[in-house]
Protein backbone atom coordinates (compact mmCIF):
# COMPACT_ATOMS: atom_id res chain seq x y z
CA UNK A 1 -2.96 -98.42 23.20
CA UNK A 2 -4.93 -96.54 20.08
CA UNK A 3 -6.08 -92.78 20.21
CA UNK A 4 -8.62 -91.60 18.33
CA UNK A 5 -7.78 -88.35 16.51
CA UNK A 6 -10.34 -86.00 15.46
CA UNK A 7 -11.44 -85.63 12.08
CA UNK A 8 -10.71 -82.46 10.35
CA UNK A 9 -13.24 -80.94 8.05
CA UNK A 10 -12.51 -81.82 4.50
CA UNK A 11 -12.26 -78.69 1.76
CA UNK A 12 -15.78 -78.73 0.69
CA UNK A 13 -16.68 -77.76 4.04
CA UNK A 14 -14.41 -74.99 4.32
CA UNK A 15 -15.73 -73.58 0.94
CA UNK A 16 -19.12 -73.47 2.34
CA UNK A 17 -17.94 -71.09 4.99
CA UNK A 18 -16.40 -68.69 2.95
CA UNK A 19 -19.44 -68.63 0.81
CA UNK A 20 -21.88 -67.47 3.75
CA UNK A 21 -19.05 -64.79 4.81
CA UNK A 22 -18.51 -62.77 1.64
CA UNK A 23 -22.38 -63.21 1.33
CA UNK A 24 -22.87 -61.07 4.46
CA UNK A 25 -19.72 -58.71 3.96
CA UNK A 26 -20.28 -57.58 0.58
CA UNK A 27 -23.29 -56.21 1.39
CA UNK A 28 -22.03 -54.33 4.30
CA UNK A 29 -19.31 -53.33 2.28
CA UNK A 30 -21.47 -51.74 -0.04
CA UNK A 31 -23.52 -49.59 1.95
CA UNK A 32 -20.31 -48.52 3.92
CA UNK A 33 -18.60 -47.48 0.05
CA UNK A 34 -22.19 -46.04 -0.80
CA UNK A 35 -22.45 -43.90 2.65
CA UNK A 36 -18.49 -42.71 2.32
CA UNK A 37 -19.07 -41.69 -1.36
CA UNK A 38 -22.56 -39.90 -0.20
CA UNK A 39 -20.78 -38.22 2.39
CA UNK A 40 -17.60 -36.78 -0.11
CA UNK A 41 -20.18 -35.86 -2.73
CA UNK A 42 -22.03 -33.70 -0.07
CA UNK A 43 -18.94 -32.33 1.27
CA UNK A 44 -17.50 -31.69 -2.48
CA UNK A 45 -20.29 -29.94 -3.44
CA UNK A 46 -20.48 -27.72 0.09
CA UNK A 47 -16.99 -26.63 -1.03
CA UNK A 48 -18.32 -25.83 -4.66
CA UNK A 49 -20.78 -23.77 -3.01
CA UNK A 50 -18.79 -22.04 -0.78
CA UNK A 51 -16.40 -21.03 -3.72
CA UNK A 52 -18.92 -19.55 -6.01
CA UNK A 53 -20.62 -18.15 -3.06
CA UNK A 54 -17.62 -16.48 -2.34
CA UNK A 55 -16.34 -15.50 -6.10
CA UNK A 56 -19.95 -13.77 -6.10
CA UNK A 57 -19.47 -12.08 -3.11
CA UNK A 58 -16.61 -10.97 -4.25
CA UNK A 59 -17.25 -9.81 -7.54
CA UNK A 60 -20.41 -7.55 -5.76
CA UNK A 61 -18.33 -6.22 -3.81
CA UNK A 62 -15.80 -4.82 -5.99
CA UNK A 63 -18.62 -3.18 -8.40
CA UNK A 64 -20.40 -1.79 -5.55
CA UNK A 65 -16.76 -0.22 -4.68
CA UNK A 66 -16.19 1.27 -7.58
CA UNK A 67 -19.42 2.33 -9.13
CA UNK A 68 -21.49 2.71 -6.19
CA UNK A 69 -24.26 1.27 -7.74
CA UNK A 70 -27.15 -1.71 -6.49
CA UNK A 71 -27.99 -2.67 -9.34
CA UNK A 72 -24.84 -2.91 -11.19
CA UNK A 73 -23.08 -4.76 -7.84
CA UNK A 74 -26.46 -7.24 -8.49
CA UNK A 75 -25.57 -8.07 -12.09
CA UNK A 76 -22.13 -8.74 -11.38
CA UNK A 77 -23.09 -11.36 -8.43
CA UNK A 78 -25.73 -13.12 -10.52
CA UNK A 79 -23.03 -13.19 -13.66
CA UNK A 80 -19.93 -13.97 -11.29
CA UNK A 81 -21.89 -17.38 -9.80
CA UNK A 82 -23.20 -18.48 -13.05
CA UNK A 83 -20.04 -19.07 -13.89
CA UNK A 84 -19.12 -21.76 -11.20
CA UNK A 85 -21.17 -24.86 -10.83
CA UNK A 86 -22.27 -26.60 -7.92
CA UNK A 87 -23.47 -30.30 -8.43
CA UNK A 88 -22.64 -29.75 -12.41
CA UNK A 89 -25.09 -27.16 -12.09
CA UNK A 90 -24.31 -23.04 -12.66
CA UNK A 91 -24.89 -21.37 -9.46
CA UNK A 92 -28.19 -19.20 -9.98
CA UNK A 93 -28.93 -16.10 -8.24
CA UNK A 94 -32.14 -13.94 -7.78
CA UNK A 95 -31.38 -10.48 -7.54
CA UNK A 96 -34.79 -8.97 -6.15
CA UNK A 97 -35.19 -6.94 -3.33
CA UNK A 98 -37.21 -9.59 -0.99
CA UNK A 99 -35.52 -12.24 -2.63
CA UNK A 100 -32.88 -12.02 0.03
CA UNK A 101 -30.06 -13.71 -1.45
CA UNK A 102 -28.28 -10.35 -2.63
CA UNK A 103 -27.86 -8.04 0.12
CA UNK A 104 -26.51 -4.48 1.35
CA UNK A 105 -25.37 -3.02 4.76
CA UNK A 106 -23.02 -2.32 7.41
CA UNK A 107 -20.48 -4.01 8.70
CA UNK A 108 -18.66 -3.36 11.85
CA UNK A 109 -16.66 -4.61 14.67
CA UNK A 110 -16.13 -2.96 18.36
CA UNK A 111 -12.95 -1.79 17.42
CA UNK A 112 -10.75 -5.55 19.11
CA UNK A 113 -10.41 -8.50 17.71
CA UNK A 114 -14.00 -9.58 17.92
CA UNK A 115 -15.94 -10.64 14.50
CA UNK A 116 -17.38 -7.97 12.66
CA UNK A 117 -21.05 -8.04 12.09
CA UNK A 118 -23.38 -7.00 9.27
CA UNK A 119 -26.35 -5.39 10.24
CA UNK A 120 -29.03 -5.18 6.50
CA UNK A 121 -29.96 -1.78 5.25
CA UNK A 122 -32.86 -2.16 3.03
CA UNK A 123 -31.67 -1.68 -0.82
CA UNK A 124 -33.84 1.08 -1.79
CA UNK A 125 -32.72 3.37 0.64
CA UNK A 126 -29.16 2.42 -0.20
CA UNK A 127 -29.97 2.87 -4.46
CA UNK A 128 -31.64 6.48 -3.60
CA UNK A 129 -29.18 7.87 -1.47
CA UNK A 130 -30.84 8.18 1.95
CA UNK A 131 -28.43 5.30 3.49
CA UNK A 132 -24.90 4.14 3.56
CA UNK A 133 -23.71 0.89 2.84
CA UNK A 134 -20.18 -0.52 3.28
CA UNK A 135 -20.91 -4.29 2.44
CA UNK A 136 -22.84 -6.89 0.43
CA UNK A 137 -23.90 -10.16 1.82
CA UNK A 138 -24.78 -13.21 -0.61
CA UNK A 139 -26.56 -16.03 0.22
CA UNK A 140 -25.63 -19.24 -2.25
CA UNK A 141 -28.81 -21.71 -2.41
CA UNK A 142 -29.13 -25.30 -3.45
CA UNK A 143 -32.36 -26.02 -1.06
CA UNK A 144 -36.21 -26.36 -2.07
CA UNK A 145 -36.68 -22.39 -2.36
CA UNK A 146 -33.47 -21.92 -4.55
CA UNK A 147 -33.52 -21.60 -8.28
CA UNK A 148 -31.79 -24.40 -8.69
CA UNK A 149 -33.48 -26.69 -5.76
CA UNK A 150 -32.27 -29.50 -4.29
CA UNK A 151 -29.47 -31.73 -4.98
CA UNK A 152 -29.71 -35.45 -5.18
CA UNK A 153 -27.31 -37.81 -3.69
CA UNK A 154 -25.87 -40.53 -5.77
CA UNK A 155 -26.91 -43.00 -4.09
CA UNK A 156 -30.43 -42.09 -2.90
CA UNK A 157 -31.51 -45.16 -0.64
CA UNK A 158 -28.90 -45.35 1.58
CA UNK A 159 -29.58 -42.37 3.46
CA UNK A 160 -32.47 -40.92 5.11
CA UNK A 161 -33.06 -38.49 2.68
CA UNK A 162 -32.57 -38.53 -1.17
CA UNK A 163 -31.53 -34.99 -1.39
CA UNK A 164 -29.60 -32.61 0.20
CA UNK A 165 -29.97 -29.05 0.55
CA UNK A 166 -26.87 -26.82 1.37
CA UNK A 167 -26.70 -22.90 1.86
CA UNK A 168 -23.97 -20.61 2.68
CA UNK A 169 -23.20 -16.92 2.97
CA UNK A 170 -20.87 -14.50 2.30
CA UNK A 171 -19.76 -10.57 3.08
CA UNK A 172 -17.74 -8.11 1.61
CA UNK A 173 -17.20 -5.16 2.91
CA UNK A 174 -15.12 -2.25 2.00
CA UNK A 175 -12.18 -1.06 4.41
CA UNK A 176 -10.89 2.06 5.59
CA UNK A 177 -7.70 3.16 3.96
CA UNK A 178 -4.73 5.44 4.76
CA UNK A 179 -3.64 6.96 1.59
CA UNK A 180 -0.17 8.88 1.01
CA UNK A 181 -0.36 10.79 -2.18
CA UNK A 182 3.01 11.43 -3.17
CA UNK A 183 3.40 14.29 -6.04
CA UNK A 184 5.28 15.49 -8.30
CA UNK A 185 6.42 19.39 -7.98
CA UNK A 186 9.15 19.77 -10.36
CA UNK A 187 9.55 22.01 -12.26
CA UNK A 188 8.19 20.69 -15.95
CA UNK A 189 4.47 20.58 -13.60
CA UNK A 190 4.69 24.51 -14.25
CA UNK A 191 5.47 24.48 -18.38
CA UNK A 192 2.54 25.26 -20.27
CA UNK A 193 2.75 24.49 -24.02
CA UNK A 194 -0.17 25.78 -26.20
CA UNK A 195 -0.61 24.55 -29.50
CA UNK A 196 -3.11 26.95 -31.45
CA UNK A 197 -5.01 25.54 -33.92
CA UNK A 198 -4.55 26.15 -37.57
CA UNK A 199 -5.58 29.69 -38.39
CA UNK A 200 -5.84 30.82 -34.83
CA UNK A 201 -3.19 32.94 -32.91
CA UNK A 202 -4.17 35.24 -29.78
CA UNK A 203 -1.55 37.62 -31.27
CA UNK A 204 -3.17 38.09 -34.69
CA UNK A 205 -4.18 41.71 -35.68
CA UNK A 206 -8.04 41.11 -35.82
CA UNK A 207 -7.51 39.50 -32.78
CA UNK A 208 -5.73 41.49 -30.75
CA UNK A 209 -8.50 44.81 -32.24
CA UNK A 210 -10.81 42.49 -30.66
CA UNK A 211 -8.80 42.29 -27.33
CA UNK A 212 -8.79 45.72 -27.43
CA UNK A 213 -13.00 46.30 -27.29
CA UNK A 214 -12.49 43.53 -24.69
CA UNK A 215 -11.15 45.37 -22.15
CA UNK A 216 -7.56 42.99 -22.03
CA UNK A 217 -5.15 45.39 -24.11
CA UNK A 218 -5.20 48.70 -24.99
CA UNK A 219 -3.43 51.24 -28.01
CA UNK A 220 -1.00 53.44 -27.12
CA UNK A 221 1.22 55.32 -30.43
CA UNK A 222 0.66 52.53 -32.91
CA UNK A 223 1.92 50.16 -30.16
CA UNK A 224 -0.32 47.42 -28.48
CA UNK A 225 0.21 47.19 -24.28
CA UNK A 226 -1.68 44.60 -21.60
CA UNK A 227 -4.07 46.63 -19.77
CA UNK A 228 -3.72 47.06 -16.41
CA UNK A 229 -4.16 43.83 -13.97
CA UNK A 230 -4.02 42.49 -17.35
CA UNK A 231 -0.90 39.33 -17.75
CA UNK A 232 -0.31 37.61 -20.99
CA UNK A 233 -2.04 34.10 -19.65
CA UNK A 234 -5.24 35.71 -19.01
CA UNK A 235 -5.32 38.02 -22.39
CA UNK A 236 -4.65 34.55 -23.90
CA UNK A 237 -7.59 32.84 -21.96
CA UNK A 238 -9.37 35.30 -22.97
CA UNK A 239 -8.89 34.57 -26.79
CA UNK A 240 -9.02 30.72 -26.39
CA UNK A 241 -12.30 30.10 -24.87
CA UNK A 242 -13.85 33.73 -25.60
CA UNK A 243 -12.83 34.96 -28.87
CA UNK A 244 -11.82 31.69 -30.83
CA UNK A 245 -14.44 29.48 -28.36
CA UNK A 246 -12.30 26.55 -28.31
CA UNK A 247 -13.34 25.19 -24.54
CA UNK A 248 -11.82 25.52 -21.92
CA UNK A 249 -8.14 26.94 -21.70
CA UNK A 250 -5.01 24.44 -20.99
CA UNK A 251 -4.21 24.75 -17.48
CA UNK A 252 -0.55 23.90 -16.23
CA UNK A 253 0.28 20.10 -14.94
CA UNK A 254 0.66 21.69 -11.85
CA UNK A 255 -3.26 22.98 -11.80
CA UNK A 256 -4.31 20.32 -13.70
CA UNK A 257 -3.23 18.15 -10.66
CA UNK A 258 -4.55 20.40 -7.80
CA UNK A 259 -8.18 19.95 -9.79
CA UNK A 260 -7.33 16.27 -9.89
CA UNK A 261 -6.76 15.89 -5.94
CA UNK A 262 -9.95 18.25 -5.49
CA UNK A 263 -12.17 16.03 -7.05
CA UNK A 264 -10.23 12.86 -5.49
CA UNK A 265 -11.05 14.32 -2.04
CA UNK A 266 -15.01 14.82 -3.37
CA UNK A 267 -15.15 11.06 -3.90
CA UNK A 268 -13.61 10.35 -0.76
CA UNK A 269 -16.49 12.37 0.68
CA UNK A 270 -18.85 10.44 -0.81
CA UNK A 271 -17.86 6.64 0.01
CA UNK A 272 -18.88 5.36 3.21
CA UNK A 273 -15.41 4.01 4.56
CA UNK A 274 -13.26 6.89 6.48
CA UNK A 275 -10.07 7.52 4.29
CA UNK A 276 -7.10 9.58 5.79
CA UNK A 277 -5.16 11.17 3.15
CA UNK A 278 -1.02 12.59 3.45
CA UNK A 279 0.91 14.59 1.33
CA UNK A 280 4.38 13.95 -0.05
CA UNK A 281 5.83 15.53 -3.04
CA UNK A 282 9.20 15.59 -4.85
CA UNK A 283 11.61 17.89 -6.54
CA UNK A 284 14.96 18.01 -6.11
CA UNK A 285 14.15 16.40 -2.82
CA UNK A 286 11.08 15.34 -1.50
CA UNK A 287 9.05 16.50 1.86
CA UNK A 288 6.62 14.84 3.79
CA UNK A 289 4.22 18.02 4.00
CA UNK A 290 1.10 16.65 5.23
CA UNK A 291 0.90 13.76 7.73
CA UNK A 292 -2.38 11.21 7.58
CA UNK A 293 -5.47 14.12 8.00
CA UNK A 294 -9.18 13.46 8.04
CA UNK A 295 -10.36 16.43 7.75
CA UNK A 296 -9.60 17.12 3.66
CA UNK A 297 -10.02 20.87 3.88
CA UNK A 298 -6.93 20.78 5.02
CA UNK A 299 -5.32 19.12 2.80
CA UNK A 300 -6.53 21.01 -0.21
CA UNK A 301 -4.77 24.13 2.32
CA UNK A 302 -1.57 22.42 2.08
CA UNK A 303 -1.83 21.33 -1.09
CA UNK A 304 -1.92 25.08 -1.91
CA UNK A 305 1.31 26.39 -0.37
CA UNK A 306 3.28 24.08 -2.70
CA UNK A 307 4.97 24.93 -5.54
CA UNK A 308 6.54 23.52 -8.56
CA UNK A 309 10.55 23.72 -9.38
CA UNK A 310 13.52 21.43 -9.45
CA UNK A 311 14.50 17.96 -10.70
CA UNK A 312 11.94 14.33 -10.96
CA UNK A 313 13.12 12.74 -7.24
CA UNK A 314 10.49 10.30 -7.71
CA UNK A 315 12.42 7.51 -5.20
CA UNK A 316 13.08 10.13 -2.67
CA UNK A 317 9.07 11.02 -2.44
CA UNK A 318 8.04 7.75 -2.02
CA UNK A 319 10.38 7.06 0.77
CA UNK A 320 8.66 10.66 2.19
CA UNK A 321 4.96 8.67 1.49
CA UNK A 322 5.50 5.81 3.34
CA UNK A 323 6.50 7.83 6.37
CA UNK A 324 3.24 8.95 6.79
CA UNK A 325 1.87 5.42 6.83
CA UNK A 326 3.90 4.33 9.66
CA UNK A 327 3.60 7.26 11.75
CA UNK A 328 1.77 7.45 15.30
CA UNK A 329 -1.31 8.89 13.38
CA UNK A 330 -1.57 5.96 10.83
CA UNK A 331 -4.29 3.20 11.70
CA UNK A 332 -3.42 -0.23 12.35
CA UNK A 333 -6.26 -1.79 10.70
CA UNK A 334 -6.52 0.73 7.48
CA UNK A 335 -5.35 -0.73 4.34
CA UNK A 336 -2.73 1.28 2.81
CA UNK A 337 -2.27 2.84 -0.31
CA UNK A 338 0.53 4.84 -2.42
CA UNK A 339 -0.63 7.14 -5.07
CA UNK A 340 2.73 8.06 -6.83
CA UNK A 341 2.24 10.96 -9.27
CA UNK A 342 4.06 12.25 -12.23
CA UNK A 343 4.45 13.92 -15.17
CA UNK A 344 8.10 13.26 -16.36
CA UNK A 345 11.11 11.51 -16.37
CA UNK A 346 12.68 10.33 -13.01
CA UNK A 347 16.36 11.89 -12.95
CA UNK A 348 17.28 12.53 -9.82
CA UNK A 349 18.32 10.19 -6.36
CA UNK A 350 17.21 6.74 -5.92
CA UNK A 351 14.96 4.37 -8.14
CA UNK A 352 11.63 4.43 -7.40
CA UNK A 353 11.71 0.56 -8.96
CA UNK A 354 14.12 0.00 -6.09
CA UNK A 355 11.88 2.06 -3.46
CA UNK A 356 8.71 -0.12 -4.61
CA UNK A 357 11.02 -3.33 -4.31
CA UNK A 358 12.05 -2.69 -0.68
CA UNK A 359 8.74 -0.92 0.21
CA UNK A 360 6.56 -4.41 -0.50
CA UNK A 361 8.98 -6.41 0.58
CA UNK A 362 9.05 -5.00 4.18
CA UNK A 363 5.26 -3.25 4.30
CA UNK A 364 2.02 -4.47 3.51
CA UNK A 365 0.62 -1.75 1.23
CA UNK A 366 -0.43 -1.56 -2.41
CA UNK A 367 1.50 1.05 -4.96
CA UNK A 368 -0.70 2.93 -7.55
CA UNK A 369 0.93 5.10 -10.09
CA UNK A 370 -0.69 8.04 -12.30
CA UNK A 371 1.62 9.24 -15.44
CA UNK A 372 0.30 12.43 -17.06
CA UNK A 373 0.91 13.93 -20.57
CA UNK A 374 3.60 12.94 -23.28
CA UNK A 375 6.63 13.40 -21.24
CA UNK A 376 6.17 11.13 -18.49
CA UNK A 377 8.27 7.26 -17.90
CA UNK A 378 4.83 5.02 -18.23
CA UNK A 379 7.09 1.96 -19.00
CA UNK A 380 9.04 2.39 -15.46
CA UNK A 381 5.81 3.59 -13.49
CA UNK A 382 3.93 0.98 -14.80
CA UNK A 383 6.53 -1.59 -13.40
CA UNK A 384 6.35 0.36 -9.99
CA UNK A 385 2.85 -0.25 -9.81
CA UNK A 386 3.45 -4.11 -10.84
CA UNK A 387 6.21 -4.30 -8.26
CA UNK A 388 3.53 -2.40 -5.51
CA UNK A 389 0.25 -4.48 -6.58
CA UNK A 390 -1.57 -1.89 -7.62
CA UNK A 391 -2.71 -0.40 -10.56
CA UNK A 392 -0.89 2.39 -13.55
CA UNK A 393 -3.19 4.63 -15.03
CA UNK A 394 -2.54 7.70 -17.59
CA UNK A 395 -3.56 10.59 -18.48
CA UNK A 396 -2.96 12.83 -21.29
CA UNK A 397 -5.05 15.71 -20.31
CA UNK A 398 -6.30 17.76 -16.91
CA UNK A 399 -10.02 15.87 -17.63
CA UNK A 400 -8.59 12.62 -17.72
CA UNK A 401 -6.34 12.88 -14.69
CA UNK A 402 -9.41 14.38 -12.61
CA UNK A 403 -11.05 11.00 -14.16
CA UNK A 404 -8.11 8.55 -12.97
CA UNK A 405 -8.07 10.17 -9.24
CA UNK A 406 -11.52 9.86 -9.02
CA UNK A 407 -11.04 6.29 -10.10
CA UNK A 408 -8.74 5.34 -7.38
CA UNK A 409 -10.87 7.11 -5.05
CA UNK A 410 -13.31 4.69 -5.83
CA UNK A 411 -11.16 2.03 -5.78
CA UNK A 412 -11.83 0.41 -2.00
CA UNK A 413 -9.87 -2.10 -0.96
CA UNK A 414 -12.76 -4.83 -0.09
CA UNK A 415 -12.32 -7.60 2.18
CA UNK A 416 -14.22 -10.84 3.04
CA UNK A 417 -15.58 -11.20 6.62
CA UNK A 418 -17.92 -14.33 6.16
């Protein structure tokens, strides 16, 4: 009996198939790649915006820490985003008041965990005085209104739209700090060494004839005495900036440094965040003599009943500093800061390299360090500060230590909450 098979479809036919199915694949392929390369574009350039945005922020906020200024915090946003591109373009900022996109406030939480929240302050009343401001807010623009308007996709028909138009915002704001200032009170602080200039001596004859119609010495038998209430450092004042008018007299490190804390404490005044400042100094030991205090009054008081004498225990006082930042009275949420001060060589009791080591390494805190006049270790306090994350400054003179503490003052930690 015979079967009839059926026939199979010769090669030609199968080609023919294959033909129609890349013919509607490809297509659909194309639009999918088209859509997913869209789609990473946008997202690549959100990210580019967000990270200039940011670097902006950033860079406003810092400036606006440290010089207090509007208008200098504006220059360094607009200059700090022109310097990252977005789409292959510079980021471009307008820095006018009702331009919106550079902006100056508060910000604040309710004291938990909740986000914190900027609330504007208009910018004239932050540039003359009349109102505070602890943060900036920039807004990054690529939309129709922006300098820099929209961007286009690369492949502009396969979406609804040919462009796209992203935004984003960012704050910095300045935080509260705890600060432990940890000084130096031995006894080099108290040497004075005055170097007269050429031709100039307080214990010259014409001089001394002139401290004598002054009031500061008198004649007694040939023989030249103080007058009463009279000591040798004020007669010596007196011919300095008086008789010779050379400015104002050399004070001690030790007064030089008191001045310097004074006008840190000013600053602190002035800035918006609430510091809380601690004393620690070092001798031949160290003493934790103030504990974290608001009120600064009172620690310019205890800052008075020091004294300077004894060895450079520079380890030992910052172990004293950093128990005032984890006491009861410290803040959880402050940042904190070391201020380690001195004017000589450490030579007594533990490294303070080896106190900075095991300080960052357990605590999250930042380590300045100020070295004042000739004598002082700048190579070792300098790696201190490396070690601690912060910053070394020096100072050869009482003016330019006032200048570095009211530096640091100035110097707010500033964090980004958007």
């Amino acid at each position: 009996m015979r079967t009839d098979r059926p026939q199979r479809c010769k090669p030609s036919c199968r080609k023919g198939s294959i033909v129609v199915l890349v013919a509607i694949t490809l297509p659909v392929l194309f639009i999918l790649a088209a859509l997913a390369i869209n789609a990473s574009y946008m997202q690549m350039t959100r990210t580019e915006l967000f990270i200039a945005t940011d670097a902006a922020t950033r860079a406003a906020g810092r400036t606006f820490s440290e010089l207090q200024d509007v208008d200098d915090a504006k220059t360094a946003a607009k200059a700090t985003a022109a310097k990252n591109m977005v789409a292959g373009e510079s980021l471009q900022l307008r820095t006018g008041d009702d331009d919106n996109e550079i902006e100056f406030g508060m910000t604040s939480n309710d004291g938990t965990y909740s986000r914190f929240q900027f609330t504007k302050v208009a910018t004239a009343s932050v540039s003359d005085g009349s109102s505070k401001a602890n943060a900036v807010r920039v807004l990054g623009r690529r939309d129709s209104g922006s300098l820099g308007g929209t961007i286009q996709t690369l492949f502009p028909k396969f979406l609804t739209t040919d462009t796209f138009s992203p935004t984003q915002t960012s704050v910095a704001m300045q935080v509260d700090r705890d600060i432990s200032l940890v000084l130096d009170r031995s006894g080099s602080m108290d040497y004075l060494t005055i170097t007269w200039p050429s031709g100039k001596s307080p214990y010259y004859t014409s001089t001394i004839i002139a401290g004598v119609a002054a009031g500061y010495i008198y004649s007694n038998r040939g023989s030249y005495y103080y007058s009463s209430g009279v000591t040798s450092e004020m007669y010596e004042q007196w011919a300095w900036e008086e008789y010779y008018e050379l400015g104002p007299y050399p004070q001690t490190p030790w007064k030089s440094l008191v001045a310097a804390v004074d006008g840190f404490l000013d600053v602190l005044d002035e800035t918006h965040p609430e510091e809380h400042v601690s004393i620690a100094s070092y001798a031949s030991n160290a003493t934790l003599d103030l504990y974290l205090e608001d009120d600064y009054d009172e620690v310019r008081d205890e800052l008075d009943t020091l004294y300077p004498s004894g060895s450079t225990a520079i380890g030992m006082g910052m172990q004293k500093g950093i128990e005032a930042l984890l006491h009861a009275s410290a803040r959880p949420y402050a940042a904190k800061t070391m201020v380690v001060m001195t004017d000589g060589m450490h030579n007594y009791g533990i490294d303070p390299v080896t106190v900075a080591t095991s300080l960052v390494a357990t605590y999250n805190l930042t380590i300045h360090t100020v070295t004042f006049g000739s004598g002082a270790d700048k190579t070792r306090m300098q790696n201190v500060a490396t070690i601690g994350g912060g910053s070394h400054y020096h100072a050869d003179d009482g003016t330019a230590l006032k200048d570095v503490f009211e530096e640091i003052a100035n110097n707010l930690p500033v964090l980004l909450t958007e």
